[in-house]
C-alpha atoms as a PDB file:
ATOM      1  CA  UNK A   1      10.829  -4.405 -14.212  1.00  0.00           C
ATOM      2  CA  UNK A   2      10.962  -1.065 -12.159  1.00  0.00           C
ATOM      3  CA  UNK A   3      10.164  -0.771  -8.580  1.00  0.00           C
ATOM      4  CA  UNK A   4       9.634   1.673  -6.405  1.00  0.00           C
ATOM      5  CA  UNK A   5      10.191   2.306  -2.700  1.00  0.00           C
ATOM      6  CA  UNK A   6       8.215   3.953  -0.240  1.00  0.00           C
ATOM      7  CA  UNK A   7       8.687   4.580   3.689  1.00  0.00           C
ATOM      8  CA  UNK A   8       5.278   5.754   5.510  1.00  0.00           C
ATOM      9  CA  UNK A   9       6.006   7.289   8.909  1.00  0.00           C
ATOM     10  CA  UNK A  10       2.217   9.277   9.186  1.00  0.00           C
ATOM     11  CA  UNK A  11      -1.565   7.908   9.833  1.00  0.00           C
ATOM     12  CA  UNK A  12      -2.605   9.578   6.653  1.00  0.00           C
ATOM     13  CA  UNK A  13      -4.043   8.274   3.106  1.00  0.00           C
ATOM     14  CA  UNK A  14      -0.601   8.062   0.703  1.00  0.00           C
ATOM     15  CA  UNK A  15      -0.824   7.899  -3.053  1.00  0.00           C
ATOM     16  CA  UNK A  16       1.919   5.388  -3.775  1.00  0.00           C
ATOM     17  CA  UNK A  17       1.135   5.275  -7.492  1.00  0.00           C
ATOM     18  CA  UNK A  18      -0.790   8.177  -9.506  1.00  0.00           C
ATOM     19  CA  UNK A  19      -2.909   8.142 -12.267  1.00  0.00           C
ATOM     20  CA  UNK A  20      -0.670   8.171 -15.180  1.00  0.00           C
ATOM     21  CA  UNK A  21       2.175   5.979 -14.346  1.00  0.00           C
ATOM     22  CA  UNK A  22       2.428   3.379 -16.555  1.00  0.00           C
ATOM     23  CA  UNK A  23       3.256   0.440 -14.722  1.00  0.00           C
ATOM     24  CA  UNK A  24       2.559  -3.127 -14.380  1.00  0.00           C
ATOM     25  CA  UNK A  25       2.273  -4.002 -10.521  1.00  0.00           C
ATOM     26  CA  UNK A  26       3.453  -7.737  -9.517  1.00  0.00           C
ATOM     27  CA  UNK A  27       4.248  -7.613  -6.120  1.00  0.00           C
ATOM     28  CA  UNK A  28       3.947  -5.161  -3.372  1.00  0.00           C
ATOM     29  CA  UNK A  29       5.688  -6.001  -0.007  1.00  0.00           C
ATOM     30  CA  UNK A  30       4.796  -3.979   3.211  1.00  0.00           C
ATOM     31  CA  UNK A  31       6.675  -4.169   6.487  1.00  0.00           C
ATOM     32  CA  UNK A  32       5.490  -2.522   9.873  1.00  0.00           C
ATOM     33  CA  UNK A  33       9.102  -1.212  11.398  1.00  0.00           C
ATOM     34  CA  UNK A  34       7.939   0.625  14.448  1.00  0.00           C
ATOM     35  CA  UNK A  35       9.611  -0.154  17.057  1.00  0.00           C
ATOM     36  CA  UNK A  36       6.327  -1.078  19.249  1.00  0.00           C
ATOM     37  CA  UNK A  37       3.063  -0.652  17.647  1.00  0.00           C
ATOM     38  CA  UNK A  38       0.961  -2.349  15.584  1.00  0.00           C
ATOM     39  CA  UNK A  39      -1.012  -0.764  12.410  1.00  0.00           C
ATOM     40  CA  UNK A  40      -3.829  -1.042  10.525  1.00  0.00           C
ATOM     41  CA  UNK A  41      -3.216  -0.780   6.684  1.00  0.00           C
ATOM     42  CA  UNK A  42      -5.883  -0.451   3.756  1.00  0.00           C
ATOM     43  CA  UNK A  43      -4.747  -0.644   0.485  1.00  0.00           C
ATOM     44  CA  UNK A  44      -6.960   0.341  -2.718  1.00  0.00           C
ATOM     45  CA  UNK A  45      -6.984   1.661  -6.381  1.00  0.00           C
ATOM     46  CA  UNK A  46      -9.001   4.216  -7.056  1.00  0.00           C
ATOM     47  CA  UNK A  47     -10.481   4.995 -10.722  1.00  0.00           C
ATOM     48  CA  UNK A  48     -11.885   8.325 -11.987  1.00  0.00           C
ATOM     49  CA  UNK A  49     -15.306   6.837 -12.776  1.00  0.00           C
ATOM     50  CA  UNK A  50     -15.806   3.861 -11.193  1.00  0.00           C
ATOM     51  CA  UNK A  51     -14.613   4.258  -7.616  1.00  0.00           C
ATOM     52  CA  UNK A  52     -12.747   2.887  -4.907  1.00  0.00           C
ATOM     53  CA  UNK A  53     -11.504  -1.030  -4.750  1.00  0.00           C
ATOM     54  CA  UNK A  54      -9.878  -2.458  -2.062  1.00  0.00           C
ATOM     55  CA  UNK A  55      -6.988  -4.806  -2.354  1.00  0.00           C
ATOM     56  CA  UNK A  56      -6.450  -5.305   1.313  1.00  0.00           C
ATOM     57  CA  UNK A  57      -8.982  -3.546   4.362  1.00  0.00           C
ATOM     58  CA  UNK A  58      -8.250  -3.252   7.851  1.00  0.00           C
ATOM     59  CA  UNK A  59      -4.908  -5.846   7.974  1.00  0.00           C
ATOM     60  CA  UNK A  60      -3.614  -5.399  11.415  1.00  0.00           C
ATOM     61  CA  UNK A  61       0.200  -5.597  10.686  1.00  0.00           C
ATOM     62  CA  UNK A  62       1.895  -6.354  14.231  1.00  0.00           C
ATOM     63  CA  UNK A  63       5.804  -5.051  14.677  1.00  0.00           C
ATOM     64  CA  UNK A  64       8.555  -6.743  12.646  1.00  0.00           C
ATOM     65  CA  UNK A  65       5.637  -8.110  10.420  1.00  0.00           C
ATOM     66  CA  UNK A  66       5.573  -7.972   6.477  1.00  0.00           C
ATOM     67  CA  UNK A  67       2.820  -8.534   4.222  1.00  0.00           C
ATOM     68  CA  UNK A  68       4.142  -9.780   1.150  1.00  0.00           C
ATOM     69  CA  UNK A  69       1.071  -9.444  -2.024  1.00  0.00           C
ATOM     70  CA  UNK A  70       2.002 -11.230  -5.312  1.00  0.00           C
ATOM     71  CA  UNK A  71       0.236 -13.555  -8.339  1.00  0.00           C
ATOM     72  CA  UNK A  72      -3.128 -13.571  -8.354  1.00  0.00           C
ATOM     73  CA  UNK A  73      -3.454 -11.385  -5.202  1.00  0.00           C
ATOM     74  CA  UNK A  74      -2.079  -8.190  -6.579  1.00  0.00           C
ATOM     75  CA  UNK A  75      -1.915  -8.389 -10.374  1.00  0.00           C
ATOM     76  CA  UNK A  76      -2.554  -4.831 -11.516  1.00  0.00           C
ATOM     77  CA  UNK A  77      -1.862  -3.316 -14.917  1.00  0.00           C
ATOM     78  CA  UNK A  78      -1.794  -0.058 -15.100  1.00  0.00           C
ATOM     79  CA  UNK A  79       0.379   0.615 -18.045  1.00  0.00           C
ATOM     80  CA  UNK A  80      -2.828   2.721 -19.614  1.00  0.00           C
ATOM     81  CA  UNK A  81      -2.515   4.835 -16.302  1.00  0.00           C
ATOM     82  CA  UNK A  82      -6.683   4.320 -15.297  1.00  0.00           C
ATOM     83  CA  UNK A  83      -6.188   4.088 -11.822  1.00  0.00           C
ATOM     84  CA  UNK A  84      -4.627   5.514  -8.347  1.00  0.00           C
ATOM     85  CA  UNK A  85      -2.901   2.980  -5.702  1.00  0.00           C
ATOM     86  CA  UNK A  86      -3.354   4.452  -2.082  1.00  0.00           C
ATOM     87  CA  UNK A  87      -2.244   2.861   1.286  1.00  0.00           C
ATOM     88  CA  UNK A  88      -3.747   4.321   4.399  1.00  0.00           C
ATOM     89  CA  UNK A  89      -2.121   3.638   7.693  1.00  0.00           C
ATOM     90  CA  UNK A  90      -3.731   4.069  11.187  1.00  0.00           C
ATOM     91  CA  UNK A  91      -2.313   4.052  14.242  1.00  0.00           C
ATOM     92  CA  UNK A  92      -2.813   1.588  17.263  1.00  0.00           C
ATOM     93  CA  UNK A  93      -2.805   3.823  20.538  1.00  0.00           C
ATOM     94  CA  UNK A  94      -0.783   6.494  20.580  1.00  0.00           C
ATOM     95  CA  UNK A  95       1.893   5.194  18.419  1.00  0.00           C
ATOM     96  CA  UNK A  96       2.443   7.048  14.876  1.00  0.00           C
ATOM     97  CA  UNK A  97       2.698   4.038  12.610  1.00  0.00           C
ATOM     98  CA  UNK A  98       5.799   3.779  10.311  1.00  0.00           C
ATOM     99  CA  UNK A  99       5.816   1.008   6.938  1.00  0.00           C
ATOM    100  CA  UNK A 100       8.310   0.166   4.617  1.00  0.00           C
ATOM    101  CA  UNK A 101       6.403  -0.170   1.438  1.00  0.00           C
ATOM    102  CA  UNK A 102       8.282  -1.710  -2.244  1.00  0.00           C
ATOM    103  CA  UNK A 103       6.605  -1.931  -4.952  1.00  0.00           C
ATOM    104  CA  UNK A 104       7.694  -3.870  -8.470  1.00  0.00           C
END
């Protein structure tokens, strides 16, 4: 099974998997490390055609917290590479929020 790592440390909209990788997504763990801040995370696929879909919207993930998605929440198969998995991360304050994200 591969996995893949990611660390986010910008409030921006991050393609963690493009169109065309073929991979079968079981699990995807993400973990707020900032030091003091809490952040807001979206997570969606996107396909060419048929549009946006969000897996999580809006989670406020407090410091030292980690969302762990597996099963039945985050089954995705994209070995035929048909869709796009983004995260975007805002900030709470002033803080720039930074998130450990591993994907398998």
């Amino acid at each position: 099974m591969a996995t893949t790592h990611h660390n986010i440390s910008t409030e921006s909209t991050q393609e963690l998997l493009a169109t065309g990788d073929s991979f079968k997504l079981t699990s995807i763990s993400l973990t707020n490390i900032h030091a003091s801040a809490t952040c807001t995370v979206d997570l969606y696929i996107e396909k060419k055609l048929t549009g946006r879909f969000y897996v999580v919207k809006a989670i406020a993930l407090p410091v030292g917290t980690t969302l762990i998605l597996e099963g039945n929440d985050i089954k995705l198969n994209n070995t035929a590479g048909e869709f796009s998995l983004y995260i975007k991360l805002t900030k709470s304050a002033s803080e720039t929020p930074v998130v450990d994200v591993i994907i398998s």
